[in-house]
PDB file of N, CA and C in Angstrom:
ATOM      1  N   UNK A   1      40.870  22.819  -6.731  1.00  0.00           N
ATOM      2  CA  UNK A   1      39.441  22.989  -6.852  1.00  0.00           C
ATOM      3  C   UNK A   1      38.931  24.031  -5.851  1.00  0.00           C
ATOM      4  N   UNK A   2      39.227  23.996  -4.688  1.00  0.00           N
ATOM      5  CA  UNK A   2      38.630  24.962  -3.505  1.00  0.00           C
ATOM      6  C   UNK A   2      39.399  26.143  -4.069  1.00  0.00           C
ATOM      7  N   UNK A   3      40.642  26.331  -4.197  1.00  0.00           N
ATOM      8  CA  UNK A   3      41.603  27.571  -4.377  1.00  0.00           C
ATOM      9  C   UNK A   3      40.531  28.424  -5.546  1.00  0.00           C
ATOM     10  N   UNK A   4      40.125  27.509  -6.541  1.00  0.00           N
ATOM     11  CA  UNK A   4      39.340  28.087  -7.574  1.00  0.00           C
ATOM     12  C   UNK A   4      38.040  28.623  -7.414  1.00  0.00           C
ATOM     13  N   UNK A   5      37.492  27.725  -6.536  1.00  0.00           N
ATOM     14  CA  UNK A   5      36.093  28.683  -6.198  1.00  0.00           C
ATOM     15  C   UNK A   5      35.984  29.591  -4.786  1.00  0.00           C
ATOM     16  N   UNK A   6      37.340  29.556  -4.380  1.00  0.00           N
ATOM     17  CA  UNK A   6      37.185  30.860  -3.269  1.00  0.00           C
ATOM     18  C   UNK A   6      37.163  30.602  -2.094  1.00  0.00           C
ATOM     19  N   UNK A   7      37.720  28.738  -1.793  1.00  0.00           N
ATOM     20  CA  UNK A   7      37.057  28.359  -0.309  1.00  0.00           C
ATOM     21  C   UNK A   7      38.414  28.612   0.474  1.00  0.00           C
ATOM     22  N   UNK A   8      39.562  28.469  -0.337  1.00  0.00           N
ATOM     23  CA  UNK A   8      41.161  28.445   0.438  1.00  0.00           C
ATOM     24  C   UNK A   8      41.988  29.482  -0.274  1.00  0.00           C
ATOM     25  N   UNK A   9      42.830  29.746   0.490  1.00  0.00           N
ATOM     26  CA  UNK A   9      43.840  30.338   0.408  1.00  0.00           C
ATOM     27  C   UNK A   9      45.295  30.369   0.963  1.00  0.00           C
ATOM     28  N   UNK A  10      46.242  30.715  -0.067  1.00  0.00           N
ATOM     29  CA  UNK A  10      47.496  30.279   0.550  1.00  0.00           C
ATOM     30  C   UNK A  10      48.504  31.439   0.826  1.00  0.00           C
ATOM     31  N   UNK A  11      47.492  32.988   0.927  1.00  0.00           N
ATOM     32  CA  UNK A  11      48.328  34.204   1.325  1.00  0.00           C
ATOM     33  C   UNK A  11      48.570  34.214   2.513  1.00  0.00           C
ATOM     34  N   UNK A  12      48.457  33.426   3.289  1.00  0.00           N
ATOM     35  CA  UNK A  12      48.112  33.302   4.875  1.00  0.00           C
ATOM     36  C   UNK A  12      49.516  34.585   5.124  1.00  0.00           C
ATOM     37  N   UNK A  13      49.116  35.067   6.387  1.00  0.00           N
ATOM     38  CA  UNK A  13      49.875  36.482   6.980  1.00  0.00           C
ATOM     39  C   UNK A  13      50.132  35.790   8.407  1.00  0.00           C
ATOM     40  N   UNK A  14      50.821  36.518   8.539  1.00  0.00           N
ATOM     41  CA  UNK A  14      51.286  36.339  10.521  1.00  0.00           C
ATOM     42  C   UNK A  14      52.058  34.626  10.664  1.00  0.00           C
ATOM     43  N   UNK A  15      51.946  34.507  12.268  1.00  0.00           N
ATOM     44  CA  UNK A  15      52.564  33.211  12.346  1.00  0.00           C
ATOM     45  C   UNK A  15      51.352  32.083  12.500  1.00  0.00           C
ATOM     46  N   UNK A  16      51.586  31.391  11.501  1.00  0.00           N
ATOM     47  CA  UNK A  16      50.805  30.135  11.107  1.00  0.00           C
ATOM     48  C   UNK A  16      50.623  29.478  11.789  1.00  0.00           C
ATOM     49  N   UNK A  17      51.937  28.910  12.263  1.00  0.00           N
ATOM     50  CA  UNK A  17      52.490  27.655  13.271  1.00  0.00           C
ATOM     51  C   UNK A  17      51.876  28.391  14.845  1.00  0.00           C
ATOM     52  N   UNK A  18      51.488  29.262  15.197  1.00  0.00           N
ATOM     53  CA  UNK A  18      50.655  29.876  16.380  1.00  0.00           C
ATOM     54  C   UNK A  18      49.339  29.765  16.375  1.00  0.00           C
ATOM     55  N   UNK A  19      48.920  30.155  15.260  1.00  0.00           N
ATOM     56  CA  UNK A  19      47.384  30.490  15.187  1.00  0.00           C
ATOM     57  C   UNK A  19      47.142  28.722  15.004  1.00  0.00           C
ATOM     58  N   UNK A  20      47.712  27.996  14.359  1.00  0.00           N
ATOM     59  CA  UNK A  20      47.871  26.822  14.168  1.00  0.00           C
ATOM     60  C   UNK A  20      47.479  26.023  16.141  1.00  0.00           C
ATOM     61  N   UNK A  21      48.599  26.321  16.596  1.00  0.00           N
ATOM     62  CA  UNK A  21      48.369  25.988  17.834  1.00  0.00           C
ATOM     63  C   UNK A  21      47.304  26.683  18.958  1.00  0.00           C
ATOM     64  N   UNK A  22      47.203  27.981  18.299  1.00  0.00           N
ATOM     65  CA  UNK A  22      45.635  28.046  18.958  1.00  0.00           C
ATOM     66  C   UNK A  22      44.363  27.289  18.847  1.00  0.00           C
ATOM     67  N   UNK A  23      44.563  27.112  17.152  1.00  0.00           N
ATOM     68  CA  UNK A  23      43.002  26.540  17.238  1.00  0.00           C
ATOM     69  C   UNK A  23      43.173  25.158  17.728  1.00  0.00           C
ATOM     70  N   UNK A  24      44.483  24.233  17.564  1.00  0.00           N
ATOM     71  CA  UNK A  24      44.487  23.066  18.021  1.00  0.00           C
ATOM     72  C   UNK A  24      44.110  23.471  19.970  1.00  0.00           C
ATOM     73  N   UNK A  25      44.426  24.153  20.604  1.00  0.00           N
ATOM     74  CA  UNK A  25      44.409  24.178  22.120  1.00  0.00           C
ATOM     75  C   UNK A  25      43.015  23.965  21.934  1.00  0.00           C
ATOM     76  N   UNK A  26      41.975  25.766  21.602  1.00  0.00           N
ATOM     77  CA  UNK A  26      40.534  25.662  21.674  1.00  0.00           C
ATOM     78  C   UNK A  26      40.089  23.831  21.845  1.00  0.00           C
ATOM     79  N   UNK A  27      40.645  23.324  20.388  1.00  0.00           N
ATOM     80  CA  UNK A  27      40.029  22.137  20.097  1.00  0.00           C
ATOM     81  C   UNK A  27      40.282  21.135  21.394  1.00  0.00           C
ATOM     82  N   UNK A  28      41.096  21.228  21.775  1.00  0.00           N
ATOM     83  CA  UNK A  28      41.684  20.006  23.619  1.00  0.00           C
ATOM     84  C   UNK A  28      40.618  20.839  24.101  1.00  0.00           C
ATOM     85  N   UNK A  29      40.487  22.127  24.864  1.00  0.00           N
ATOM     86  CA  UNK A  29      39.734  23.166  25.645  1.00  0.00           C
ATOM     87  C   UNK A  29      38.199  22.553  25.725  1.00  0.00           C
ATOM     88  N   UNK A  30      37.651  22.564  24.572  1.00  0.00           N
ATOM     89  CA  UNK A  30      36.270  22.488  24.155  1.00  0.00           C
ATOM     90  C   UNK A  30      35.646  20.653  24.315  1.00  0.00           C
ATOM     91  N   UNK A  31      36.782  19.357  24.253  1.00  0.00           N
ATOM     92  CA  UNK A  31      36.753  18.275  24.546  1.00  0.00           C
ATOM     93  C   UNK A  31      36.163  18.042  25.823  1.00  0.00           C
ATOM     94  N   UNK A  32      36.660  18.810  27.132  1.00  0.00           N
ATOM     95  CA  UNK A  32      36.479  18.518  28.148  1.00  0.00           C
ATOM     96  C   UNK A  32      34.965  18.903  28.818  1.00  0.00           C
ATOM     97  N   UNK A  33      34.283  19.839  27.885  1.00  0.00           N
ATOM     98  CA  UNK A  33      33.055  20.293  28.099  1.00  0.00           C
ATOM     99  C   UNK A  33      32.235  19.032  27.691  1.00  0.00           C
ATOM    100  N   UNK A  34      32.425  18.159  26.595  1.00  0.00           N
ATOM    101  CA  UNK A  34      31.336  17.578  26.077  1.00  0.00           C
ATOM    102  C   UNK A  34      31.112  15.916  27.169  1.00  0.00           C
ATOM    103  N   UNK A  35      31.988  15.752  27.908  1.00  0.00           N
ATOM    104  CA  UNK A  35      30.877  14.643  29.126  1.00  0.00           C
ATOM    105  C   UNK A  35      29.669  14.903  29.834  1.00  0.00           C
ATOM    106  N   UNK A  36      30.567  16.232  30.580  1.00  0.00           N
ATOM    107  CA  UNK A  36      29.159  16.767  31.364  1.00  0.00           C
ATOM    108  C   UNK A  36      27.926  17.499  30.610  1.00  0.00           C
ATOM    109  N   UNK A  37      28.482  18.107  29.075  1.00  0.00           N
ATOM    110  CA  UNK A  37      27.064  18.183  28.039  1.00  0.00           C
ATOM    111  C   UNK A  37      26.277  16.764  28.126  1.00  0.00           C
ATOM    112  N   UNK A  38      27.064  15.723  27.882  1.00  0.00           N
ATOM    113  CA  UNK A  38      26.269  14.346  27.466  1.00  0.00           C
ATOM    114  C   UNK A  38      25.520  13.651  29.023  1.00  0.00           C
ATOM    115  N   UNK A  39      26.202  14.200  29.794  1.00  0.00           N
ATOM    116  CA  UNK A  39      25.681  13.830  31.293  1.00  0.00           C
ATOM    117  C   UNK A  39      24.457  14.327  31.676  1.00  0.00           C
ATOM    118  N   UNK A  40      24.182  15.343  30.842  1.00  0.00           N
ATOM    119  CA  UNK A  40      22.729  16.099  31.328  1.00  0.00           C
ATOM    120  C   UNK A  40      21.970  16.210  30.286  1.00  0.00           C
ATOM    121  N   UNK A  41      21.983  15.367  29.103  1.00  0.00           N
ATOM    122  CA  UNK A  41      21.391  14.791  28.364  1.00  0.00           C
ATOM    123  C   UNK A  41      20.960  15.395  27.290  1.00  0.00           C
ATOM    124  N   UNK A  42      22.012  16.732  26.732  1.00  0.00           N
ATOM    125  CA  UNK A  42      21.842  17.312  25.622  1.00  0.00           C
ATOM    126  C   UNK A  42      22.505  17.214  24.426  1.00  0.00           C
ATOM    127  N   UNK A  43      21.952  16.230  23.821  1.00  0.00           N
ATOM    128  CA  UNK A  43      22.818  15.323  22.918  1.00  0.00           C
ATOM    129  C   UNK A  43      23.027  16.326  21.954  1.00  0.00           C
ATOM    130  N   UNK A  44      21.705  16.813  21.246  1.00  0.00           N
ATOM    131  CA  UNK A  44      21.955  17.832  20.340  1.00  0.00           C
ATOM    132  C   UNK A  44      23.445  19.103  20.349  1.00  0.00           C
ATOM    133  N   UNK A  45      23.019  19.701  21.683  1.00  0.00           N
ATOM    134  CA  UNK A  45      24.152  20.715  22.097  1.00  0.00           C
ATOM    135  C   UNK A  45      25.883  19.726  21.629  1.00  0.00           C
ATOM    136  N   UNK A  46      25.769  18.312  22.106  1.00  0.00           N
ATOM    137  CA  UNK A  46      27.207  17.972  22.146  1.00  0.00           C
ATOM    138  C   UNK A  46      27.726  17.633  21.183  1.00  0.00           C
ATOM    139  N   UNK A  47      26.486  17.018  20.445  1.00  0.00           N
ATOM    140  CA  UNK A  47      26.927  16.617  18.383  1.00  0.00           C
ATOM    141  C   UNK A  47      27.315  17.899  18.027  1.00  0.00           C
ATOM    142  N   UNK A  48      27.012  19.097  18.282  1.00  0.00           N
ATOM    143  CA  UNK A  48      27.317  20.460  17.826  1.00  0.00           C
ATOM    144  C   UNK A  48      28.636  20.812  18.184  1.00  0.00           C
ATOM    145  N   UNK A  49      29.157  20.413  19.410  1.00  0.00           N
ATOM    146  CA  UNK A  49      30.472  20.992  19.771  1.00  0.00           C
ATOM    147  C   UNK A  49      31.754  19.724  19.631  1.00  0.00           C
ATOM    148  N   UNK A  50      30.609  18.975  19.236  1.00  0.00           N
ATOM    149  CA  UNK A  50      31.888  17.472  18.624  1.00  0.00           C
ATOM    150  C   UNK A  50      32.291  18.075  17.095  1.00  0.00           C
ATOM    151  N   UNK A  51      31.086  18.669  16.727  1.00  0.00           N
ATOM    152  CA  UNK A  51      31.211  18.693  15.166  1.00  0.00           C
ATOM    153  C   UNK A  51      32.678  19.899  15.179  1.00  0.00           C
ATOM    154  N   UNK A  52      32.116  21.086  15.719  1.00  0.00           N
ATOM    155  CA  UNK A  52      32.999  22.202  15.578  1.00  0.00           C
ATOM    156  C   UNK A  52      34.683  21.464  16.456  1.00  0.00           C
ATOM    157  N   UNK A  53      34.422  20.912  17.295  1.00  0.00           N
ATOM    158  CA  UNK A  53      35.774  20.357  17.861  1.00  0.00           C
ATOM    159  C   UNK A  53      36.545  19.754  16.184  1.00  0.00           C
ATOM    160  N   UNK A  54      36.265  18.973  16.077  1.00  0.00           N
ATOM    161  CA  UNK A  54      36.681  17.986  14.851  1.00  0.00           C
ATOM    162  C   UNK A  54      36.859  19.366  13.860  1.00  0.00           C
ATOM    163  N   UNK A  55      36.153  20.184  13.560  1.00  0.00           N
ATOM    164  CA  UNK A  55      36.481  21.407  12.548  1.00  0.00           C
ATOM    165  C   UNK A  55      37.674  22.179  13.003  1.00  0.00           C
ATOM    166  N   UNK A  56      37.721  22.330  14.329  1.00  0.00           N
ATOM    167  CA  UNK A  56      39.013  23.459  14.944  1.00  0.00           C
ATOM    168  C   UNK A  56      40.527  22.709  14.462  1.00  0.00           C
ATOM    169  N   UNK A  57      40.101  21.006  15.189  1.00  0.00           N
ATOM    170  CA  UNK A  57      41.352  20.266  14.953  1.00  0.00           C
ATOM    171  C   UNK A  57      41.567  20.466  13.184  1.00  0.00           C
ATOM    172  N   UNK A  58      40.795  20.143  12.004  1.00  0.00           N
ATOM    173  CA  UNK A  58      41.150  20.287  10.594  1.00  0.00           C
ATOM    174  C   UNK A  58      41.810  21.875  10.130  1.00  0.00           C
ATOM    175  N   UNK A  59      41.317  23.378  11.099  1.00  0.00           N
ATOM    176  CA  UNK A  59      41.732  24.100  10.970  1.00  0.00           C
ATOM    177  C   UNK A  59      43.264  24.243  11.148  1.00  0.00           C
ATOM    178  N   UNK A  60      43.460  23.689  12.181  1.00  0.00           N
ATOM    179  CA  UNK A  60      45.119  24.060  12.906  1.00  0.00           C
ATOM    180  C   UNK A  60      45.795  23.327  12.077  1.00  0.00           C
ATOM    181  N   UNK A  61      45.311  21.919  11.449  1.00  0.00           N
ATOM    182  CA  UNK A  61      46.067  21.442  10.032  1.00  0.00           C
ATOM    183  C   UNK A  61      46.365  22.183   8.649  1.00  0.00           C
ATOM    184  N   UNK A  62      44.941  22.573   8.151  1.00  0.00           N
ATOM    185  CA  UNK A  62      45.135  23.761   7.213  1.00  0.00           C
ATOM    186  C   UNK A  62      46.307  24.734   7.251  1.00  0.00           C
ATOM    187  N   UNK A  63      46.020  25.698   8.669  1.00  0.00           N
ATOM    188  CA  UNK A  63      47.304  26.869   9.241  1.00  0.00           C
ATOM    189  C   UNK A  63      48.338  26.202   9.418  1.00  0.00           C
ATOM    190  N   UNK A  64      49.159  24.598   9.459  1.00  0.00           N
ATOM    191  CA  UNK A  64      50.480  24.060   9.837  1.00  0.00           C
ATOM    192  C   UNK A  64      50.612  24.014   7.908  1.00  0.00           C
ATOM    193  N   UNK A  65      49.976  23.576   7.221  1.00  0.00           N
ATOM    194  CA  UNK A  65      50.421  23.826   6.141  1.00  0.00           C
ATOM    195  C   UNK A  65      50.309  24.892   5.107  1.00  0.00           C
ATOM    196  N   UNK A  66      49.663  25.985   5.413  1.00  0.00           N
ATOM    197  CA  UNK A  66      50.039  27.030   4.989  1.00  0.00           C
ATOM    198  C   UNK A  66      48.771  27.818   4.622  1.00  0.00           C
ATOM    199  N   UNK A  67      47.930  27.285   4.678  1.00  0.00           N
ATOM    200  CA  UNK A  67      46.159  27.896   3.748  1.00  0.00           C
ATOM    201  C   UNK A  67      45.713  28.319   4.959  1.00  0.00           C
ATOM    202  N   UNK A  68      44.339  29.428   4.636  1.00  0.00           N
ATOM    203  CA  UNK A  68      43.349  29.375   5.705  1.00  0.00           C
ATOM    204  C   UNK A  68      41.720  29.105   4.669  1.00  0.00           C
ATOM    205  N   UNK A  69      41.403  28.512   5.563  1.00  0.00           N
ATOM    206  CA  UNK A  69      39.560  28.521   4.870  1.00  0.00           C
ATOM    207  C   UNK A  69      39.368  29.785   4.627  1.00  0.00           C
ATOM    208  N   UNK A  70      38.573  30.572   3.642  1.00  0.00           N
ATOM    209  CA  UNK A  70      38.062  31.717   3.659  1.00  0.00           C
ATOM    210  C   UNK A  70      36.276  30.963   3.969  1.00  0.00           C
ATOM    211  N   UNK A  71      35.804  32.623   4.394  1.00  0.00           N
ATOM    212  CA  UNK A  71      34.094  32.281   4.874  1.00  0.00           C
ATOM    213  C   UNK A  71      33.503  32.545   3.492  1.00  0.00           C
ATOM    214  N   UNK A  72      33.160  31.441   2.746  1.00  0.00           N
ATOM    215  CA  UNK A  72      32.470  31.360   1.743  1.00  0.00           C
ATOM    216  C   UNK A  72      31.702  30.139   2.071  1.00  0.00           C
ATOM    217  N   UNK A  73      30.178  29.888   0.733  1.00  0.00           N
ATOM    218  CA  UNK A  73      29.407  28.588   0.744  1.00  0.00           C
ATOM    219  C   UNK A  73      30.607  27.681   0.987  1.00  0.00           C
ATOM    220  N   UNK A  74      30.641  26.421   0.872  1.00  0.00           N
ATOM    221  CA  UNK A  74      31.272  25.041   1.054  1.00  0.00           C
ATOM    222  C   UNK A  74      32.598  25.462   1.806  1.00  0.00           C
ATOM    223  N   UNK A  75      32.581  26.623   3.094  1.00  0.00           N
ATOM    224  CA  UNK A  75      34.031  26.298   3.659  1.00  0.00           C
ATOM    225  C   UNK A  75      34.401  24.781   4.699  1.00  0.00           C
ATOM    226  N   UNK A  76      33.585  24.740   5.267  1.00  0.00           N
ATOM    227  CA  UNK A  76      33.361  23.587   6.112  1.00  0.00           C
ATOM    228  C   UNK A  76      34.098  22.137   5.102  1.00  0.00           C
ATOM    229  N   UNK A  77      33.479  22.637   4.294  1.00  0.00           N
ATOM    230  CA  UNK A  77      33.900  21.063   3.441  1.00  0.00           C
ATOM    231  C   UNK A  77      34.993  21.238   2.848  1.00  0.00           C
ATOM    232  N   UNK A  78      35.914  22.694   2.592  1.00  0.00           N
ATOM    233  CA  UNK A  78      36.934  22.425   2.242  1.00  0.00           C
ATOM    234  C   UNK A  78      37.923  22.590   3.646  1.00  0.00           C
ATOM    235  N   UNK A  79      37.807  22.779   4.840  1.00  0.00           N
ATOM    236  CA  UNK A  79      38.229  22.978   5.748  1.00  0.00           C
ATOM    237  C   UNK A  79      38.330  20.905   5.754  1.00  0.00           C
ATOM    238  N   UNK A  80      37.570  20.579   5.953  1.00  0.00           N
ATOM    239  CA  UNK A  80      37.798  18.972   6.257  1.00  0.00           C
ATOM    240  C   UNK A  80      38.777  18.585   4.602  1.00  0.00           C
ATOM    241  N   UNK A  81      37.991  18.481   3.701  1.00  0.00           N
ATOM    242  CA  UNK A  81      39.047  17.992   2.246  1.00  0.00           C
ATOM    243  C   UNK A  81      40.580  18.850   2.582  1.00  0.00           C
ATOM    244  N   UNK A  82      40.921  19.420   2.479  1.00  0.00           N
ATOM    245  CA  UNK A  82      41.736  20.145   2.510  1.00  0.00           C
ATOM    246  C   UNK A  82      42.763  19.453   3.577  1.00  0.00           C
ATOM    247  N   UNK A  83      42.470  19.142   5.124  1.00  0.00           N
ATOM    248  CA  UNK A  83      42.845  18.437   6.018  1.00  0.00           C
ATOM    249  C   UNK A  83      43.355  17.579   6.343  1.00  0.00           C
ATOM    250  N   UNK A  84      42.089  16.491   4.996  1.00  0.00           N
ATOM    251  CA  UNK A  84      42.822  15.089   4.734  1.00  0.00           C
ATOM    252  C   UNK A  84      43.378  15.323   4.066  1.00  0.00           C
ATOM    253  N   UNK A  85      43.525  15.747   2.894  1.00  0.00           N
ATOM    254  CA  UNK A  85      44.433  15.944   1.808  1.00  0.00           C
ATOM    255  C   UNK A  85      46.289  16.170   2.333  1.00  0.00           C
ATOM    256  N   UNK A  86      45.943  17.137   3.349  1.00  0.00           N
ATOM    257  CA  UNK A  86      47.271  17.626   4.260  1.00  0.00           C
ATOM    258  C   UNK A  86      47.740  16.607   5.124  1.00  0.00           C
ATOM    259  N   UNK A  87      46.985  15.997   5.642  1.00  0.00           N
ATOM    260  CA  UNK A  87      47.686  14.370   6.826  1.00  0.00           C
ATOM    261  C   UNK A  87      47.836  13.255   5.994  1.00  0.00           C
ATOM    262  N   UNK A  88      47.461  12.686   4.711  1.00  0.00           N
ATOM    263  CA  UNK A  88      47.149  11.566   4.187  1.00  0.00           C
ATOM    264  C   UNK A  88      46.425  10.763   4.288  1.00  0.00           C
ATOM    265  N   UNK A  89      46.486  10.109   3.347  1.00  0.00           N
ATOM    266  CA  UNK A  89      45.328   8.996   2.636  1.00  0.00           C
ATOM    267  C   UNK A  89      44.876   8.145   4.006  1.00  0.00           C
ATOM    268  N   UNK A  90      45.579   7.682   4.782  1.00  0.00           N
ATOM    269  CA  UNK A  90      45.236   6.158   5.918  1.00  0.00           C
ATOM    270  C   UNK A  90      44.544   7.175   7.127  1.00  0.00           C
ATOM    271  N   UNK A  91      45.055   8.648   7.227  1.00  0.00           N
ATOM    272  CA  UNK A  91      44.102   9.417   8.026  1.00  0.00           C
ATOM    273  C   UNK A  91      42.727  10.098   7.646  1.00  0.00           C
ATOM    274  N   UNK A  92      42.834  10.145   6.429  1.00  0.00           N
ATOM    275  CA  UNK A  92      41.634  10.143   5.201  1.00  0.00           C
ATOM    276  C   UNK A  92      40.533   9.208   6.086  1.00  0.00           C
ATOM    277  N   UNK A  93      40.999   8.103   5.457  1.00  0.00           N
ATOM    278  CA  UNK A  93      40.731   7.022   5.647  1.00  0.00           C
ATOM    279  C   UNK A  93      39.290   6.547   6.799  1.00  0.00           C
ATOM    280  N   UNK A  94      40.543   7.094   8.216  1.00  0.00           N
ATOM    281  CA  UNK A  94      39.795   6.933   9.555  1.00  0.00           C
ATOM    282  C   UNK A  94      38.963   7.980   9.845  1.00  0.00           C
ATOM    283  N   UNK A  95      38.821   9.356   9.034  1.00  0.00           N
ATOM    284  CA  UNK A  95      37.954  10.027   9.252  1.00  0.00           C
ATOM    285  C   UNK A  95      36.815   9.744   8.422  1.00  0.00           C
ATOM    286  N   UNK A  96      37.236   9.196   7.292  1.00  0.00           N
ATOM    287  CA  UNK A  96      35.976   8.671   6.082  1.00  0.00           C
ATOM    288  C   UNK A  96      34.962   7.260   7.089  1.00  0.00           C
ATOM    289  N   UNK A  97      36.094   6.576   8.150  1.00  0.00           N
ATOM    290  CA  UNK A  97      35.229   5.559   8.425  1.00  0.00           C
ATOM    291  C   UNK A  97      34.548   6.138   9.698  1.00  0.00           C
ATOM    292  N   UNK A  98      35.235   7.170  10.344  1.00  0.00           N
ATOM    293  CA  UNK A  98      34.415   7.731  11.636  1.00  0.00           C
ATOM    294  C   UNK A  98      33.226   8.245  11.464  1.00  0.00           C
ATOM    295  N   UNK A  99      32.920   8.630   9.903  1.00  0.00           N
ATOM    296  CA  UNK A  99      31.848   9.646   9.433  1.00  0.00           C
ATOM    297  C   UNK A  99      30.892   8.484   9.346  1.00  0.00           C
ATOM    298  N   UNK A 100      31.619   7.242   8.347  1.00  0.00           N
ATOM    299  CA  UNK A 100      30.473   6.280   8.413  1.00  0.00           C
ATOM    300  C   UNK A 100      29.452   5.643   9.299  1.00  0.00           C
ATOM    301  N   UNK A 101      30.468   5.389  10.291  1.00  0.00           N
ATOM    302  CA  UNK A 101      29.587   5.088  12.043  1.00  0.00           C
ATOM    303  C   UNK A 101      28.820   6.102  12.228  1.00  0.00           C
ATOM    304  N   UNK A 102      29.112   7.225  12.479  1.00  0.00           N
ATOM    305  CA  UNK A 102      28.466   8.195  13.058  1.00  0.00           C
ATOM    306  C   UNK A 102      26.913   8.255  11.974  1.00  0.00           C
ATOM    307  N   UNK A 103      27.226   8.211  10.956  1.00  0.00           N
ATOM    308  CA  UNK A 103      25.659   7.997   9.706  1.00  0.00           C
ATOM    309  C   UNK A 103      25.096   6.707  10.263  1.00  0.00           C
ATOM    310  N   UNK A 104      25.781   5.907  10.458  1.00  0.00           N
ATOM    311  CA  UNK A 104      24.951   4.466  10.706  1.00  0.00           C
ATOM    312  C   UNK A 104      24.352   4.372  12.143  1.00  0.00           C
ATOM    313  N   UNK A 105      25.268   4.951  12.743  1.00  0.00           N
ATOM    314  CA  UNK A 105      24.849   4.768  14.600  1.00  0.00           C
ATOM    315  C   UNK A 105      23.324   6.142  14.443  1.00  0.00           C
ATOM    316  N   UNK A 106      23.795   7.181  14.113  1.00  0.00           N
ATOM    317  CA  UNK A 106      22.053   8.202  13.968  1.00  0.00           C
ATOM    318  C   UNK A 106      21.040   7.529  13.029  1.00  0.00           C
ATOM    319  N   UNK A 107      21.532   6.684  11.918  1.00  0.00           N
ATOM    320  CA  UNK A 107      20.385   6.122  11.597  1.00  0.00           C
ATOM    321  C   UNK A 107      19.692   4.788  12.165  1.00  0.00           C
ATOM    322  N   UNK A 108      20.358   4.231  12.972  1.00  0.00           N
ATOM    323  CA  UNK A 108      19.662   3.043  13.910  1.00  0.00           C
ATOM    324  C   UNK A 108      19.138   3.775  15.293  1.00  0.00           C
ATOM    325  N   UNK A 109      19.422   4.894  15.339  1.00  0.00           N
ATOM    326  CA  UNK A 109      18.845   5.452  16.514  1.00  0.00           C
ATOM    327  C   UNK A 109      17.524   6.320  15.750  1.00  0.00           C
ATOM    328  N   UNK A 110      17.682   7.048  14.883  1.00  0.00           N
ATOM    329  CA  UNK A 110      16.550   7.492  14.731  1.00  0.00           C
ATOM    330  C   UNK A 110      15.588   6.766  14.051  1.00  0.00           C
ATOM    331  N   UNK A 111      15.422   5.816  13.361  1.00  0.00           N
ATOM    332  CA  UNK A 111      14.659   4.296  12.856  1.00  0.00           C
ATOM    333  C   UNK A 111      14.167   3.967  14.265  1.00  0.00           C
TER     334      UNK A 111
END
């Protein structure tokens, strides 16, 4: 479905398994910023760099199995589908239920 409307691709060039481990590092790199974001009370700023953290880690999955997202509408969402699809169903799973908290915990906070 993504391959068809333009969101992935599987010509990937160069070494995978590198660029792979780059974006996984960024993703450790960028973890250690978000206490002291949340310590000085910019929640907004840290949901932003949680979000892109969690995107870097689905990237370096994509590049270990062979695709890269292209920058089109819905890459984000095939960057995550694509991800689970690549780790399996029970890791599916725990990201389908992490998403759920995270909807339920912003909607009892903003109510």
């Amino acid at each position: 479905m993504f391959l068809s409307r333009g969101n992935i691709s599987d010509d990937v060039e160069g070494d995978t398994q590198a660029t792979a481990l780059a974006w996984l590092e960024r993703a450790r790199s960028e973890l250690a910023v978000l206490e002291p974001i949340l310590t000085t009370g910019q929640w907004r700023v840290a949901y932003n760099a949680a979000y892109d953290i969690y995107r870097h880690a689905a990237e370096a999955v994509d590049l270990a199995a062979g695709y890269r997202v292209l920058a089109s509408p819905g890459a984000h969402r095939a960057t995550f589908a694509l991800a689970s699809a690549v780790v399996g169903e029970d890791d599916a799973r725990w990201a389908v239920q992490l998403a759920e908290r995270a909807v339920s915990d912003a909607s009892s906070f903003v109510s």
